[in-house]
Every structure is written in structure tokens, then in C-alpha cells.
N, C-alpha and C. Protein backbone atom coordinates (compact mmCIF):
# COMPACT_ATOMS: atom_id res chain seq x y z
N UNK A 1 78.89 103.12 85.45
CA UNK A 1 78.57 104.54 85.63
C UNK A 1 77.40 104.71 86.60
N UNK A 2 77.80 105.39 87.32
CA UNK A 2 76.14 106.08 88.58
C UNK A 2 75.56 107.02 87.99
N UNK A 3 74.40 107.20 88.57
CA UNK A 3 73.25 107.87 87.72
C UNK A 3 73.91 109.31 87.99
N UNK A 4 74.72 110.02 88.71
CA UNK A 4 75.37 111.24 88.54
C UNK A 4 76.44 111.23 87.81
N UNK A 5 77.15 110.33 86.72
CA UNK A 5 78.08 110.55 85.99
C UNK A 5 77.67 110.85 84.70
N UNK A 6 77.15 112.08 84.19
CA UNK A 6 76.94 112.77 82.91
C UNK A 6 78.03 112.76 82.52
N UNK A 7 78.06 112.61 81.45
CA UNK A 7 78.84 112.98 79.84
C UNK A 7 80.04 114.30 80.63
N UNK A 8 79.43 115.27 80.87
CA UNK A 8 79.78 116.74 81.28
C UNK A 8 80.51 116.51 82.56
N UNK A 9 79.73 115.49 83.69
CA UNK A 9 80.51 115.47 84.59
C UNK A 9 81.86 115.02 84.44
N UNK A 10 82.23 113.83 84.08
CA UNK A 10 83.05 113.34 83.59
C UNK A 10 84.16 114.24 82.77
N UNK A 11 83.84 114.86 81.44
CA UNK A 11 84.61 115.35 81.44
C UNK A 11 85.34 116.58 82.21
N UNK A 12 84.34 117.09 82.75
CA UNK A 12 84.87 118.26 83.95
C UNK A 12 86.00 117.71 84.74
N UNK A 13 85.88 116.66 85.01
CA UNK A 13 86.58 115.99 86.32
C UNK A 13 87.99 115.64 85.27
N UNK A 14 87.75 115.37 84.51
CA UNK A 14 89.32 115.36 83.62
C UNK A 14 89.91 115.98 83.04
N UNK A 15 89.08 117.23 82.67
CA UNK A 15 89.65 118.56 82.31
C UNK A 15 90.38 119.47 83.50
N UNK A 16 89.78 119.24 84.96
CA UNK A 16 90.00 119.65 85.88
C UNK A 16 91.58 119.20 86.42
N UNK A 17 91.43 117.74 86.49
CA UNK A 17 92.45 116.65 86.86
C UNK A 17 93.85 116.94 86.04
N UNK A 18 93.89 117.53 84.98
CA UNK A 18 94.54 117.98 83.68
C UNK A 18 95.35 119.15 84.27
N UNK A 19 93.98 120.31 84.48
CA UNK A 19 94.72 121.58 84.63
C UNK A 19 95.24 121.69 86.22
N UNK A 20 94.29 121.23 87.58
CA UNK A 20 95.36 121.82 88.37
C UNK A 20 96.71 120.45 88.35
N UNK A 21 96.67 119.96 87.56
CA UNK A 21 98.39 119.18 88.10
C UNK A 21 99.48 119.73 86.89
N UNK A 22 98.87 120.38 86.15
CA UNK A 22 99.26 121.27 85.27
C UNK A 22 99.91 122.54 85.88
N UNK A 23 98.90 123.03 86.23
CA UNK A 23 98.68 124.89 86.75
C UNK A 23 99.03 125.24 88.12
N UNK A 24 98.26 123.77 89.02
CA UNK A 24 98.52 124.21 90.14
C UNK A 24 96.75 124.29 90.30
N UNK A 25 95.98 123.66 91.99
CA UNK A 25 95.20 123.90 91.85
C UNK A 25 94.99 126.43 91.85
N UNK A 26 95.56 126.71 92.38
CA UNK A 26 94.72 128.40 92.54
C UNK A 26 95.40 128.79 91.16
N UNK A 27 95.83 128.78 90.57
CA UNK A 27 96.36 128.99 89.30
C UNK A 27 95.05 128.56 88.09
N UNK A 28 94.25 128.00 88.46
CA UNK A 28 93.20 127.24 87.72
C UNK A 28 92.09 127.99 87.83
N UNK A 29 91.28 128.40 86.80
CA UNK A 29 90.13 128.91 86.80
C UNK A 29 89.34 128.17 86.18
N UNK A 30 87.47 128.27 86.98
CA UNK A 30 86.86 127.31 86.51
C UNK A 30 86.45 127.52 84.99
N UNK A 31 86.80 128.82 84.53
CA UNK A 31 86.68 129.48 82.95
C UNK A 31 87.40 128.52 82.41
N UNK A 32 88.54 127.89 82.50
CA UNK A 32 89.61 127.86 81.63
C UNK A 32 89.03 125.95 82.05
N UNK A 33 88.60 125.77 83.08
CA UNK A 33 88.10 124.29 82.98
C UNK A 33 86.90 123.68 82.05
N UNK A 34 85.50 124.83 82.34
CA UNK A 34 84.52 124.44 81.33
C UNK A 34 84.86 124.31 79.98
N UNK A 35 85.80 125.48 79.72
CA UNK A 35 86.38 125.40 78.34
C UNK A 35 87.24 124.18 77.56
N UNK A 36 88.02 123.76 78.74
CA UNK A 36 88.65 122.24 78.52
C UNK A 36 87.79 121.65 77.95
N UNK A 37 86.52 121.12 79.03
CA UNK A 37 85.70 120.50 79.40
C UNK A 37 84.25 120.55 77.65
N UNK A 38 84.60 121.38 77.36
CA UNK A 38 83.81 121.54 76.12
C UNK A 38 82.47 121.91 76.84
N UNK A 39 82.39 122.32 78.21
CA UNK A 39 81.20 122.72 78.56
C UNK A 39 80.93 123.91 79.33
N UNK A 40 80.00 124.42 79.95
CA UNK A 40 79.59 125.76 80.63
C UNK A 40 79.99 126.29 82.50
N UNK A 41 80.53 127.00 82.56
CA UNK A 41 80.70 126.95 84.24
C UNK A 41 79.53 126.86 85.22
N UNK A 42 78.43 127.07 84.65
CA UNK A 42 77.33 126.74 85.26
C UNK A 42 77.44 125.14 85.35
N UNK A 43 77.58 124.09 84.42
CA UNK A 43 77.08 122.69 84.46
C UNK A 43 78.63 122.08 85.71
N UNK A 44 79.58 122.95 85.64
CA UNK A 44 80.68 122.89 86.75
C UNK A 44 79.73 122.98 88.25
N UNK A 45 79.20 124.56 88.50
CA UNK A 45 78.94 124.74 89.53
C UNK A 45 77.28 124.12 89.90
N UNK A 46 76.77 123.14 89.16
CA UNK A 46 75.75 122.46 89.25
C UNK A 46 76.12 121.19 89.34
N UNK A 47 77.09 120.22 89.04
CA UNK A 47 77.57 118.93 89.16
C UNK A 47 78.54 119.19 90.86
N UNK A 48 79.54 120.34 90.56
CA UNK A 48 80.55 120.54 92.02
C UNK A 48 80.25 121.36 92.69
N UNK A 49 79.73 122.26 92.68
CA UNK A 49 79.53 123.43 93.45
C UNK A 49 80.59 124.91 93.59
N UNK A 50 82.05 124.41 92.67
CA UNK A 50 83.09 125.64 92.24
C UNK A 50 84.05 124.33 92.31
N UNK A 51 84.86 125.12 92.21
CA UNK A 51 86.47 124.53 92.28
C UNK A 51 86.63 123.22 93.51
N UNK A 52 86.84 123.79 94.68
CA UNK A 52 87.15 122.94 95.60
C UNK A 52 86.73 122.22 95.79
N UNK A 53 84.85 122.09 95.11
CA UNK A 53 83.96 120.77 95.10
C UNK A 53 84.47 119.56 93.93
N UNK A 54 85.06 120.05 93.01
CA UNK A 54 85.80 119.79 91.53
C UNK A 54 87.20 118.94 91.88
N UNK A 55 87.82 119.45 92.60
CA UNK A 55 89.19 119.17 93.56
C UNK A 55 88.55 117.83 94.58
N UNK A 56 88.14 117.86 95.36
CA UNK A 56 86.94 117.04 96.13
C UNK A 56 86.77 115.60 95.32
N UNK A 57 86.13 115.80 94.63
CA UNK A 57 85.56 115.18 93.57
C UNK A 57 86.64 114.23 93.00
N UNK A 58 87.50 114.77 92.35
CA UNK A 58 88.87 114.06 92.03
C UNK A 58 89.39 113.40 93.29
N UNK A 59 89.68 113.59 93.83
CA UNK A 59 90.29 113.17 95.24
C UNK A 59 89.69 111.80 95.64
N UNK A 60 88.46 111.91 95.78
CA UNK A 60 87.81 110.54 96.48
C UNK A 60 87.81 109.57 94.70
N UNK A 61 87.09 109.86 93.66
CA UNK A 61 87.95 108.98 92.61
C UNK A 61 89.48 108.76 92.60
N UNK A 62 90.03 109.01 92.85
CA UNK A 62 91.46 108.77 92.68
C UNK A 62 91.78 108.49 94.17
N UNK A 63 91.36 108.36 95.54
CA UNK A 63 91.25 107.59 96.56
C UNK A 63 90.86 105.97 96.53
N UNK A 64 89.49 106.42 96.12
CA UNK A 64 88.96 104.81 95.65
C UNK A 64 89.63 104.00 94.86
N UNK A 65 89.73 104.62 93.61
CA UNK A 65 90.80 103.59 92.40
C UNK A 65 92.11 103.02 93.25
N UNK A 66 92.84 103.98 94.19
CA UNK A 66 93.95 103.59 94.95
C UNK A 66 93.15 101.91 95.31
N UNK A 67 92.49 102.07 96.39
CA UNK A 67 91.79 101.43 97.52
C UNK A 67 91.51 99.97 96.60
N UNK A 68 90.81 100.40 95.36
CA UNK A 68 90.43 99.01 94.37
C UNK A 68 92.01 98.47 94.15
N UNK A 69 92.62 99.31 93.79
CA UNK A 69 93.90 98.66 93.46
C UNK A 69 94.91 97.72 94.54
N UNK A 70 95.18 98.41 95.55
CA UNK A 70 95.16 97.63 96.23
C UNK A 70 94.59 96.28 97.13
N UNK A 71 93.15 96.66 97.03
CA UNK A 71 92.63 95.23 97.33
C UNK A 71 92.39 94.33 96.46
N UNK A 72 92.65 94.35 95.56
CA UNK A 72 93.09 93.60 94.00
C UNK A 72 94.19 93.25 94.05
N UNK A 73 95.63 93.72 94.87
CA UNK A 73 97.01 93.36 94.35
C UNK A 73 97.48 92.58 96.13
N UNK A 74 96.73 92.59 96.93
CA UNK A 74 97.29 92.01 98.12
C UNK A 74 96.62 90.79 98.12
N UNK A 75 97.80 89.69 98.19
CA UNK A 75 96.88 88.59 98.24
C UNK A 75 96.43 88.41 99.38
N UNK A 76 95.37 87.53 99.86
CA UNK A 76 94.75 87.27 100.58
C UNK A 76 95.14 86.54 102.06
N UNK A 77 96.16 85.57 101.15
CA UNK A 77 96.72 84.59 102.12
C UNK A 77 97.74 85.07 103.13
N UNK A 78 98.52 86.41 102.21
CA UNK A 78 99.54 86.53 102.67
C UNK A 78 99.50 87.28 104.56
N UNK A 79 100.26 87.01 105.00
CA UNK A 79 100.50 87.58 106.80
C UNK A 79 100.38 88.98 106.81
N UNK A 80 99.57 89.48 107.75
CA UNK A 80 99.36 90.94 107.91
C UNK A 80 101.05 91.75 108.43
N UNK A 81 101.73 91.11 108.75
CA UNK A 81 102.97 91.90 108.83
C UNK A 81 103.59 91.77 107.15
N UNK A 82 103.54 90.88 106.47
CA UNK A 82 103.73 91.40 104.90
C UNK A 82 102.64 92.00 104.41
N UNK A 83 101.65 92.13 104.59
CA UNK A 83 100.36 93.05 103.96
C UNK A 83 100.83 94.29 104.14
N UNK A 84 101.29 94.62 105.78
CA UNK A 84 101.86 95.73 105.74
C UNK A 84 103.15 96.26 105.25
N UNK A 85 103.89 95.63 104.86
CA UNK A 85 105.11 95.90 104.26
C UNK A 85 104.47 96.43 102.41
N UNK A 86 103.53 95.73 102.08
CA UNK A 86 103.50 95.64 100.89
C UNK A 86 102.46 97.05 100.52
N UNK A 87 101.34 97.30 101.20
CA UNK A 87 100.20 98.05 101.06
C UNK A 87 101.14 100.02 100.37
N UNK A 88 102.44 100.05 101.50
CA UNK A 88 103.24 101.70 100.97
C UNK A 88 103.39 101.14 99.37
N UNK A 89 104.33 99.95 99.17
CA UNK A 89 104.80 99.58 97.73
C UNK A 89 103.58 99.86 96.60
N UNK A 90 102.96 99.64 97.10
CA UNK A 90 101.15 99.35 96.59
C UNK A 90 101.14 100.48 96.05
N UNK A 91 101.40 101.50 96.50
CA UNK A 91 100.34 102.69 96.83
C UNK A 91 101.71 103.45 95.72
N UNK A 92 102.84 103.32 96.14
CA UNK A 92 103.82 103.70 95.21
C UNK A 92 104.09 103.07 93.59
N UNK A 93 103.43 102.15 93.16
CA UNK A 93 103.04 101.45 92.16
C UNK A 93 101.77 102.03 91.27
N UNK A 94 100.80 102.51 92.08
CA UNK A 94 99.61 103.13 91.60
C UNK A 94 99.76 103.74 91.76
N UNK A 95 100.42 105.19 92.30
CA UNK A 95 100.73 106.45 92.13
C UNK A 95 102.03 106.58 90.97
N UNK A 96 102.70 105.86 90.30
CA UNK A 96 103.68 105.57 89.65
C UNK A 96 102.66 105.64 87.78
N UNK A 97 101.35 104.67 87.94
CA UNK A 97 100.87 105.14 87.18
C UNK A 97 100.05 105.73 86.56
N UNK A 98 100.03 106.94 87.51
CA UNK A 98 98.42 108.14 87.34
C UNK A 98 99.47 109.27 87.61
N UNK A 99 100.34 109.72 86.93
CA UNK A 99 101.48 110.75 86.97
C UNK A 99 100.40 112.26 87.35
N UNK A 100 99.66 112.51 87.32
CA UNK A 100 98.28 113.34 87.37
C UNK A 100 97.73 113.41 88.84
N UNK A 101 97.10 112.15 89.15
CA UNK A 101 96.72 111.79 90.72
C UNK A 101 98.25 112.18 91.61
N UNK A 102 98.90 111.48 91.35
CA UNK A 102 100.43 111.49 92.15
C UNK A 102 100.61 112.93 92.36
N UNK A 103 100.53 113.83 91.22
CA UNK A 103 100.83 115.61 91.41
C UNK A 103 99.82 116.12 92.35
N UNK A 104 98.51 115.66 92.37
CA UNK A 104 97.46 116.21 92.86
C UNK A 104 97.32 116.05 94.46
N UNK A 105 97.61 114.64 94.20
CA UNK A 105 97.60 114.32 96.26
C UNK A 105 98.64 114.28 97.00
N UNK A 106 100.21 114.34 96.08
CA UNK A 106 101.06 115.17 97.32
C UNK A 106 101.53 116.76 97.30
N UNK A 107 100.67 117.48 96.39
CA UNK A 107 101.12 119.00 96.31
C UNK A 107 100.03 119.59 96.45
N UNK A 108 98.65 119.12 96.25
CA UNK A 108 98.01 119.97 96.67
C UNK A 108 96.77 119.32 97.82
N UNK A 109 97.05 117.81 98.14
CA UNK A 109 95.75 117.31 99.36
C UNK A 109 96.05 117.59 100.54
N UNK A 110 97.16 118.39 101.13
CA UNK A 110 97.49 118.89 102.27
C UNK A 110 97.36 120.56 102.31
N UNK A 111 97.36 121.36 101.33
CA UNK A 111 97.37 122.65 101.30
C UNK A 111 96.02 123.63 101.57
N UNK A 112 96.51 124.42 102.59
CA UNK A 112 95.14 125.54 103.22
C UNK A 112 94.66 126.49 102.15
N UNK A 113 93.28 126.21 101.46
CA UNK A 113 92.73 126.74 100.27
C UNK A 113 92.60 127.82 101.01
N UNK A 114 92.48 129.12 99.67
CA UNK A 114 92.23 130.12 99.99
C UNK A 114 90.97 130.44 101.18
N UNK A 115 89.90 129.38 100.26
CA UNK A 115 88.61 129.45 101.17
C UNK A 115 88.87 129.32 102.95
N UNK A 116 89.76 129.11 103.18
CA UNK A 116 90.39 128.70 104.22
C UNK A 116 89.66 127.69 104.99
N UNK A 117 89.82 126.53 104.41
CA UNK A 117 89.69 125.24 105.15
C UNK A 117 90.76 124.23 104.44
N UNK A 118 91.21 123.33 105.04
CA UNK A 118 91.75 122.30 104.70
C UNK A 118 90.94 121.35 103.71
N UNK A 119 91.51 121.17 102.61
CA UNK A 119 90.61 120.19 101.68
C UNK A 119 90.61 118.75 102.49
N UNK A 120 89.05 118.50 102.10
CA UNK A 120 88.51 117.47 103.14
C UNK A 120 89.56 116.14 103.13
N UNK A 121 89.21 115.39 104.06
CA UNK A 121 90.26 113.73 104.10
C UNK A 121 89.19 112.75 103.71
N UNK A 122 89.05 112.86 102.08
CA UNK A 122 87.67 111.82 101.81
C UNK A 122 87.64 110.82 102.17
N UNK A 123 86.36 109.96 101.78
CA UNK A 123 85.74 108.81 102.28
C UNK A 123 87.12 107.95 101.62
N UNK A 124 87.24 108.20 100.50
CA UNK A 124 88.23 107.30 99.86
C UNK A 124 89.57 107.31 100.50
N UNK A 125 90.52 108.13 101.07
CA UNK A 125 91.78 108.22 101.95
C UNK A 125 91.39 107.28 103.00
N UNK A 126 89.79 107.70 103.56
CA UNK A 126 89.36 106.85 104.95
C UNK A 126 89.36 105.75 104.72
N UNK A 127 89.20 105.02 103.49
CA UNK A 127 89.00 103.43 103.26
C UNK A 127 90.70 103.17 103.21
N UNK A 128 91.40 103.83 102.37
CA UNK A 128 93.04 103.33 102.64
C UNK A 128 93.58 103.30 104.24
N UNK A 129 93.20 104.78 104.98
CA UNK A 129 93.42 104.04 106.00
C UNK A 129 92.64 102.83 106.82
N UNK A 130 91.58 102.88 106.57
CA UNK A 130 90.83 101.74 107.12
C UNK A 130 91.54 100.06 107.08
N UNK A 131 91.94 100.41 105.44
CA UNK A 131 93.41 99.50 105.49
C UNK A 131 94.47 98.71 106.41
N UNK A 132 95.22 100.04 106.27
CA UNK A 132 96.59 99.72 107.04
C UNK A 132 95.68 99.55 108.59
N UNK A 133 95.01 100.40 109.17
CA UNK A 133 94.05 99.75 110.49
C UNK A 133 94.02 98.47 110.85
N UNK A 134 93.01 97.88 110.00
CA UNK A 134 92.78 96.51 109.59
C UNK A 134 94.06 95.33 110.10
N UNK A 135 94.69 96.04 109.27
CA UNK A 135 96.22 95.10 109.11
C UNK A 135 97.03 95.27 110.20
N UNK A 136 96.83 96.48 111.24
CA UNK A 136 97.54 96.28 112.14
C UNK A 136 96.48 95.57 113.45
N UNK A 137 95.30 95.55 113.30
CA UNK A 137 94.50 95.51 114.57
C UNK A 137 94.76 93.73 114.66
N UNK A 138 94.82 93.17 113.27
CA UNK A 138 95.23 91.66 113.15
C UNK A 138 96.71 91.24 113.44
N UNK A 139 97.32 92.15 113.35
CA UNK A 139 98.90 92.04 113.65
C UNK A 139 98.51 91.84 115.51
N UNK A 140 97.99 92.87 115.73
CA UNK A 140 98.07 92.77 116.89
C UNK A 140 97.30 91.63 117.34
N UNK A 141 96.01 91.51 117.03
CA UNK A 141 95.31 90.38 117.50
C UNK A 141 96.04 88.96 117.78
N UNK A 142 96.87 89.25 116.36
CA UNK A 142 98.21 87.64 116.74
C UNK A 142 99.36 88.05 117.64
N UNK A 143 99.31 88.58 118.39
CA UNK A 143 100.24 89.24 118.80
C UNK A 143 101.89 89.93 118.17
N UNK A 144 101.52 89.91 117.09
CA UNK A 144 103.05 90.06 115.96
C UNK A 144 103.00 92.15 116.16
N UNK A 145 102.31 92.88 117.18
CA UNK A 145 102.64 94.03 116.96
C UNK A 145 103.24 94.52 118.80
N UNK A 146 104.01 95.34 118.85
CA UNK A 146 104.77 95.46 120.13
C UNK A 146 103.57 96.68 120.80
N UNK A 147 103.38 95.89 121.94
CA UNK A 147 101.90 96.11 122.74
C UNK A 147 102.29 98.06 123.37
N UNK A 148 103.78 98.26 123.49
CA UNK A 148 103.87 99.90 123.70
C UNK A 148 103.88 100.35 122.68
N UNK A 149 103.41 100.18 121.78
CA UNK A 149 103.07 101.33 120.82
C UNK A 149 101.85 101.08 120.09
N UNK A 150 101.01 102.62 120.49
CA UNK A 150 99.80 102.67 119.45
C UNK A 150 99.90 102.66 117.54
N UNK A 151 98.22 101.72 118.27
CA UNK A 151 98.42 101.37 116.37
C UNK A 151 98.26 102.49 115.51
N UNK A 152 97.55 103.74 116.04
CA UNK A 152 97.19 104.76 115.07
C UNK A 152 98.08 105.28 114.98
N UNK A 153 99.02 105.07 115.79
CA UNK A 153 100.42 106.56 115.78
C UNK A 153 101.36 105.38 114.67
N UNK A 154 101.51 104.25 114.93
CA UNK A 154 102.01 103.37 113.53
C UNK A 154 101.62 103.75 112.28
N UNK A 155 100.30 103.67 112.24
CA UNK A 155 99.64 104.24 110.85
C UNK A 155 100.28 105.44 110.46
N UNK A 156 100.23 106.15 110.92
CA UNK A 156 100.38 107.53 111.00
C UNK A 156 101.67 107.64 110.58
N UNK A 157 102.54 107.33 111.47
CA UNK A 157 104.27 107.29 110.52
C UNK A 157 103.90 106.65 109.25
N UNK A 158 103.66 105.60 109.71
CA UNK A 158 103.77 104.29 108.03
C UNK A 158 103.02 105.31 106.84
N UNK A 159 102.24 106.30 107.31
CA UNK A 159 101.83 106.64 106.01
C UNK A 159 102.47 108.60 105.75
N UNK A 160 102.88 108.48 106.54
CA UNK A 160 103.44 110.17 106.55
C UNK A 160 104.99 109.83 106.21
N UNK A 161 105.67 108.68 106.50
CA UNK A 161 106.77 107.90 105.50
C UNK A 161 106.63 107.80 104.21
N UNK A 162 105.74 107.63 103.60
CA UNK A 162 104.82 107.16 102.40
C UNK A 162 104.64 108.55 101.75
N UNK A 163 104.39 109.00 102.03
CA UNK A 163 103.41 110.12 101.60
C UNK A 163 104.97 111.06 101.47
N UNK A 164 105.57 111.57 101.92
CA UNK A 164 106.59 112.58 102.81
C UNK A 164 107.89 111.97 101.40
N UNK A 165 107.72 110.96 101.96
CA UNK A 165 108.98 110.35 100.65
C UNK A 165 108.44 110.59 99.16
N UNK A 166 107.38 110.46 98.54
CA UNK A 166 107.11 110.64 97.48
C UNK A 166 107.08 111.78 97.24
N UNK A 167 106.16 112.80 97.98
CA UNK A 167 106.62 114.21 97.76
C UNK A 167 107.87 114.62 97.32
N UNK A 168 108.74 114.11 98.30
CA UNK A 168 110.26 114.91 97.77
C UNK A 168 110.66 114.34 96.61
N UNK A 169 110.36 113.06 96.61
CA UNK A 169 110.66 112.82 94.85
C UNK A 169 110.00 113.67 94.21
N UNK A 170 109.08 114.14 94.06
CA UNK A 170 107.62 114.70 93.25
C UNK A 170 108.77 116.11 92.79
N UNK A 171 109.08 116.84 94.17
CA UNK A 171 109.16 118.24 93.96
C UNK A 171 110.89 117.62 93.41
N UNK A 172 111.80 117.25 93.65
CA UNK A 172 112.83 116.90 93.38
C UNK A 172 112.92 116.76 91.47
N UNK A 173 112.28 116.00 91.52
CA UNK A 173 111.86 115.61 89.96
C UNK A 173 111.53 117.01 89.60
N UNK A 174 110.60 117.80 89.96
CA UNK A 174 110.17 119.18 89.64
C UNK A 174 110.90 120.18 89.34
N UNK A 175 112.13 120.12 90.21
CA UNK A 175 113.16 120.90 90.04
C UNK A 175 113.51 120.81 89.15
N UNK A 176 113.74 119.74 88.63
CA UNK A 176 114.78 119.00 87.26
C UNK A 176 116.12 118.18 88.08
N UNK A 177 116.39 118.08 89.47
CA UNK A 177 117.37 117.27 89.75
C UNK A 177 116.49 116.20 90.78
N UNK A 178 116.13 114.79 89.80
CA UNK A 178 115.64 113.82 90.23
C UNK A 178 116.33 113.49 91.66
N UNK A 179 115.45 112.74 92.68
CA UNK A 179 116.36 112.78 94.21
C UNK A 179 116.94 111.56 93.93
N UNK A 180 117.82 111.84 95.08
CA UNK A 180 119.15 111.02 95.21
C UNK A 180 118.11 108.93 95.81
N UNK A 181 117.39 109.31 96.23
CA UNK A 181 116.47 107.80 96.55
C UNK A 181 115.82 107.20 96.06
N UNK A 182 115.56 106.11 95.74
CA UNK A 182 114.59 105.61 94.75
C UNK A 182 113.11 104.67 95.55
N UNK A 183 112.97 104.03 94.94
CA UNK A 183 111.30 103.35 95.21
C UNK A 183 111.96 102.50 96.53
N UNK A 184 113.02 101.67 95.68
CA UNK A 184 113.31 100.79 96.46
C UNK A 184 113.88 100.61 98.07
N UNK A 185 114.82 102.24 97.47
CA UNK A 185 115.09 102.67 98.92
C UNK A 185 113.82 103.09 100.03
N UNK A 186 112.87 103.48 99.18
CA UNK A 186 111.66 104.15 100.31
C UNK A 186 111.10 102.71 100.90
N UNK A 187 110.98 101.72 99.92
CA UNK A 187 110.27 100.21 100.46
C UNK A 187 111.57 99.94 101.73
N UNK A 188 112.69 99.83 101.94
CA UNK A 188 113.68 99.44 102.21
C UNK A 188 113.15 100.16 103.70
N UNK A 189 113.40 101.61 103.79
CA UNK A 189 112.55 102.04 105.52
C UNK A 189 111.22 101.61 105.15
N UNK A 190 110.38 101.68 104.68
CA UNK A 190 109.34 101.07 105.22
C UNK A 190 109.34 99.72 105.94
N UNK A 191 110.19 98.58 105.50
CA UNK A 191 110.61 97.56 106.56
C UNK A 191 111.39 97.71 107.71
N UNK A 192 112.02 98.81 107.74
CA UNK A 192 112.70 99.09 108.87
C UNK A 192 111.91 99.58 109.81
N UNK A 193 110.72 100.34 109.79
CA UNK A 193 110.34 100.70 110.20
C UNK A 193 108.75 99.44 110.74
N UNK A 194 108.22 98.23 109.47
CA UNK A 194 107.54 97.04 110.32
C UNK A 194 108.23 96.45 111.18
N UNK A 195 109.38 96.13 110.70
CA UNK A 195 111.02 95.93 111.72
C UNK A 195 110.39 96.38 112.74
N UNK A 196 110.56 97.08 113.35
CA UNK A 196 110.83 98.09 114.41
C UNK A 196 109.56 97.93 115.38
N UNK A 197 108.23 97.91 114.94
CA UNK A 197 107.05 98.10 115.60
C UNK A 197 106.41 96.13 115.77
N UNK A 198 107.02 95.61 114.87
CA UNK A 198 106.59 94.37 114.96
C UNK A 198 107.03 93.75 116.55
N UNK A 199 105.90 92.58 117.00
CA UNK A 199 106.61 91.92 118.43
C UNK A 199 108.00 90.99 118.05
């Protein structure tokens, strides 16, 4: 625990985590969170600063935990063209079991808050991509990545593949008619797609 994780903070952040994957983050009031929370909207807007600091907040914990998890589950030895095959699976494995996080960062970490700004791309997203980066700048360094195509615009599919596919499961499932694709199929283009960019 860091010297800013009170009792209060903590639970805010899971009372919060609760209701918008519940409610929906604008559907959520910070009334109906302190109250979760067994605590006051003041000790909310003194730990986050309102809602979107609360939202924020969740985001880079549940970024990081990603980030630990994965650098915990890739072995070391293995070749940066399987690192990269493996890092989407990764990420679909640990979003598989935080049914909560999974609702939160593909329905609502892309959406224009009322406040009208885009909720931030935390430090913690920045370390996942820092990731797949990593793994391609060494792909390339061995020459195993095809020299006409940029590595960021790789990233960028590889993770808007990632991201884009789970969603539609997300909302699919939501509907009540689970989608027609599964995990395996999404891992399945994701190699088609190292396929493709590899030398």
C-alpha cells in the first residue's frame, strides 16, 4: 500500500469500479458512490477530485495490474515475434478475469465525457504500449520486422485488433446473443496479422 491508499480511498475506487460497469460511467453519481463506499462525497472529491478523477484512477490500476500481468506471464527467453503473438492473448486472459475492468476499458476508455475531453491514455496503457514497442523495435533490430512498414502504425493495428475484437464480444454478449468468434479465433488474426508484418 502507498501512503495515499486510505481505507476510504480504496474503497471508493471499488465502489466506483462496481457502479460505472454496472450503470455506465454518466449514469453514476458520486452520491450513490460515497454511499457504496460507506463514505462522504467530500473524502471522493478530496482523494479524486469528482468522477472522472475516480474513472482515472481506476484506469491506471487496472492498466498497471494488466502490465504486471503480463510481464509475469511472458517468458523471457521466448523470440520477440512470439512475445508478440502472445502479449493480445495476454491481455485477453487478464481481461477474461476482471469481468469489471474488461466493461470499463472497452465501453467507456474511449468515450467523449460530458466534461468534454477524452478520458486521459494513462501512464499505465503507456507502459502496455511501451510493450508491444519494445517488442517490435527488437523484432526489428534482428531484422525479423518488414523495413516498409512503421512500427507504430503495427502497434496501432495490433492493438485496435485487440481492443475492437473484444469490444464486440463485450457488447455482443450484452445484447444477450454471444458473437459468432471466439478467443481463439481473435488469437488466430492476430498471427495473421505478425504473419504479415514479420520479414
Amino acid at each position: 500500500m502507498t501512503h495515499h491508499d486510505t481505507p476510504s480511498r480504496t474503497r471508493l475506487l471499488l465502489a466506483a469500479r462496481k457502479l460505472f460497469s454496472e450503470n455506465g460511467y454518466e449514469s453514476t453519481s458520486t452520491a450513490s458512490i460515497a454511499r457504496m463506499a460507506g463514505t462522504s462525497e467530500s473524502q471522493l472529491i478530496k482523494h479524486f477530485g469528482g468522477k472522472a478523477g475516480l474513472l482515472d484512477a481506476i484506469f491506471v490500476d487496472g492498466w498497471n495490474s494488466l502490465t504486471v500481468f503480463m510481464q509475469q506471464n511472458l517468458p523471457p527467453t521466448v523470440s520477440p515475434i512470439e512475445r508478440l503473438r502472445t502479449i493480445p492473448r495476454l491481455m485477453f486472459e487478464s481481461l477474461q478475469r476482471d469481468q469489471e475492468l474488461r466493461q470499463l476499458l472497452l465501453l467507456e476508455g474511449r468515450r467523449i465525457r460530458k466534461e468534454g475531453r477524452l478520458v486521459t491514455l494513462t501512464d499505465g496503457f503507456l507502459g502496455f504500449v511501451k510493450l508491444v514497442d519494445n517488442t517490435l523495435e527488437e523484432m526489428r533490430n534482428a531484422g525479423q520486422l518488414r523495413s516498409d512498414l512503421n512500427s507504430q502504425a503495427i502497434r496501432s493495428a495490433l492493438i485496435g485488433l485487440t481492443e475492437g475484437a473484444l469490444r464486440d464480444q463485450l457488447l455482443s454478449e450484452r445484447a444477450g446473443n454471444p458473437s459468432e468468434f471466439t478467443q481463439e479465433n481473435i488469437g488466430s488474426l492476430v498471427d495473421a496479422l505478425v504473419d504479415s508484418v514479420a520479414a
